[in-house]
Protein backbone atom coordinates (compact mmCIF):
# COMPACT_ATOMS: atom_id res chain seq x y z
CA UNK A 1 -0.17 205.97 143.90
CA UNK A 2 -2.58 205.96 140.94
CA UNK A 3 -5.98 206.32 141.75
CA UNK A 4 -7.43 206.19 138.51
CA UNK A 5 -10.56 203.41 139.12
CA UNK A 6 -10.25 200.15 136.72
CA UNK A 7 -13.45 200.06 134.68
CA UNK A 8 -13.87 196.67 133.98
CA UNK A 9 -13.87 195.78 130.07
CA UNK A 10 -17.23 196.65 128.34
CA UNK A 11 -18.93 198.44 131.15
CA UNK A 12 -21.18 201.73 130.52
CA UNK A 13 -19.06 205.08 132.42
CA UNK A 14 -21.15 208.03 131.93
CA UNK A 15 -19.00 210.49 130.81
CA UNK A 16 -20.78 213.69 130.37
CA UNK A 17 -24.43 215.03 130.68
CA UNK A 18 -25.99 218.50 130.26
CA UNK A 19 -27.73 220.76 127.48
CA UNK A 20 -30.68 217.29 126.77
CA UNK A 21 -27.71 214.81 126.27
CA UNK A 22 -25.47 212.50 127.54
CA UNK A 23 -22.04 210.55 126.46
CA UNK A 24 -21.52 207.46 127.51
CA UNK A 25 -18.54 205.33 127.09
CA UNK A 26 -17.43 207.98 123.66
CA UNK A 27 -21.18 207.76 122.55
CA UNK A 28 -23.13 210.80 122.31
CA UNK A 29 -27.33 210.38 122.89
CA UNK A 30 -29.46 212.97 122.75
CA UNK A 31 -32.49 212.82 125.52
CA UNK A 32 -33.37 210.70 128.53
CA UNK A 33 -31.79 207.02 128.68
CA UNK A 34 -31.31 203.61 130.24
CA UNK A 35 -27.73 202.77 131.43
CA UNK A 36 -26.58 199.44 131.87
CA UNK A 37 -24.07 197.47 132.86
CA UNK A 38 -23.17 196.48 129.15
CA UNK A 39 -25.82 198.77 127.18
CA UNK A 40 -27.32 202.27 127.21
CA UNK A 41 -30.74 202.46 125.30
CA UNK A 42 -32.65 205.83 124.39
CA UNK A 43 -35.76 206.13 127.10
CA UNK A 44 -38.87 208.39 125.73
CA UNK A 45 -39.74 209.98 129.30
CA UNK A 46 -39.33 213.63 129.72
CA UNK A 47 -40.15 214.31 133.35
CA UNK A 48 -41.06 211.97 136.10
CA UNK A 49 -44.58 211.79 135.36
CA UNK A 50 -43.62 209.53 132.17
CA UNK A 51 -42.05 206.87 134.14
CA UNK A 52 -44.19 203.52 134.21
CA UNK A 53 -44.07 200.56 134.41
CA UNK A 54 -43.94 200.14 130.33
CA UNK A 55 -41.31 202.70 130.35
CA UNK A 56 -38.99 200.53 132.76
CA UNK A 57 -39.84 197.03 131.16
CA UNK A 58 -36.34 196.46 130.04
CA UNK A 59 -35.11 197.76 133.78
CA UNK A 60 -37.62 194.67 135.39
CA UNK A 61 -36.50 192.32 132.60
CA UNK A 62 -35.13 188.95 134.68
CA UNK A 63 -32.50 188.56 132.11
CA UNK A 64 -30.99 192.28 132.82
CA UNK A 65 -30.85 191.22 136.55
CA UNK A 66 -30.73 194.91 137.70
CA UNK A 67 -30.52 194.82 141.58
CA UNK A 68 -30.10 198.53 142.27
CA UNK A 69 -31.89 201.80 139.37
CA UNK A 70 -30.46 205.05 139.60
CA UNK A 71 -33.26 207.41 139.27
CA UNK A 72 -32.11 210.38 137.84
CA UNK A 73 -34.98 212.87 138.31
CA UNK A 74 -33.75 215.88 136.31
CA UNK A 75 -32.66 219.17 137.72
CA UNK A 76 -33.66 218.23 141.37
CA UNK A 77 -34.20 214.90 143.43
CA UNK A 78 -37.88 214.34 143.92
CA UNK A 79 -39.91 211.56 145.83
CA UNK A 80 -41.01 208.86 143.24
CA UNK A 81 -44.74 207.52 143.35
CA UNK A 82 -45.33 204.60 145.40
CA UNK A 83 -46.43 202.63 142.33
CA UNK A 84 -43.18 202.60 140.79
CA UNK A 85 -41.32 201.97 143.73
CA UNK A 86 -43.83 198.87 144.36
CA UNK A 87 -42.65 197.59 140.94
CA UNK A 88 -39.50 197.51 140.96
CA UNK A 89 -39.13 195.72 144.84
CA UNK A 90 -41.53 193.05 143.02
CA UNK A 91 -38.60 192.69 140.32
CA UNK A 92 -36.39 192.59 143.49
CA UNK A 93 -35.18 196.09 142.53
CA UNK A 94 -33.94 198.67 144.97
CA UNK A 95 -34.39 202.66 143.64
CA UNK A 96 -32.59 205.40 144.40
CA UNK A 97 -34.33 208.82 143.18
CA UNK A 98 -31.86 211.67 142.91
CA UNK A 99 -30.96 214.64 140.64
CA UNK A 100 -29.91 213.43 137.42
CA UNK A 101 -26.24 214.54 137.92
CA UNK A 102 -25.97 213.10 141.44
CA UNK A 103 -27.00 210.07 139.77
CA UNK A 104 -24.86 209.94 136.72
CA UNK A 105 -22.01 210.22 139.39
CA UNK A 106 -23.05 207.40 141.43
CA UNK A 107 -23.84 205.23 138.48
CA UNK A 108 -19.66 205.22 137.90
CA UNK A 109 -19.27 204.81 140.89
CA UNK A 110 -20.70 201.31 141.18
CA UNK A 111 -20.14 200.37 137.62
CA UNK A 112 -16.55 200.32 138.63
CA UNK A 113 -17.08 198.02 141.67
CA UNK A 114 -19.16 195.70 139.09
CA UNK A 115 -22.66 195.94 140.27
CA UNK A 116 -25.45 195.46 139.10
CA UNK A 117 -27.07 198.84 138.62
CA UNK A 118 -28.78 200.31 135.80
CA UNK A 119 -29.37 204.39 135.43
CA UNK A 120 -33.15 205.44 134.49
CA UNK A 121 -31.86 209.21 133.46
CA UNK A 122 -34.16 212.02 132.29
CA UNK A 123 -32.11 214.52 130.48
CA UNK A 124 -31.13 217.78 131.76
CA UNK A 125 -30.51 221.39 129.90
């Protein structure tokens, strides 16, 4: 019995991370970035304490209709500030904070059962 999961055509799998870069679906990006379902952009936050609500425009943009972020904290899960997480459930986003691997993992996860998630991921070494 295969088990290999169907990723559905054009869908973002995150492939690798580590060393302050990622590759997803064959692309190599150096730094944090935005996953989603059909594009991964470059995201200029470094730690945590760069994540605003500027920062994750594109993540509360209607026309992305994101239902679920992956918050991908770095080396270690930590608890996000109650301001962001305010945001987002006025979007009518759910977040999920974890460690930036945990999260990358999760991300395929659901990308293969076609949700709607998007991955805010702050690069690791």
């Amino acid at each position: 019995m295969d088990l290999t999961p169907l990723v559905p055509v054009g869908r973002q799998i995150i492939e690798s991370y580590g060393d302050g870069r990622f590759r997803v679906t064959g692309v190599v990006l150096h730094g944090s970035i935005l996953v989603f379902p059909e594009r991964t952009l470059a995201w200029p936050v470094t730690d945590l304490s760069n994540v605003t609500a500027e920062s994750l425009a594109s993540v509360t943009d209607p026309a992305e209709r994101v239902e679920l972020l992956l918050l991908g904290c770095g080396p270690r899960m930590v608890q996000i500030p109650r301001r962001l997480r305010q945001l987002l459930g006025r979007a009518g986003i759910a977040v999920e904070p974890m460690d930036t691997g945990a999260a990358c993992r999760t991300h395929n996860v659901l990308a293969t059962e076609e949700r709607r998630v998007a991955a805010a991921l702050i690069a690791v070494e």
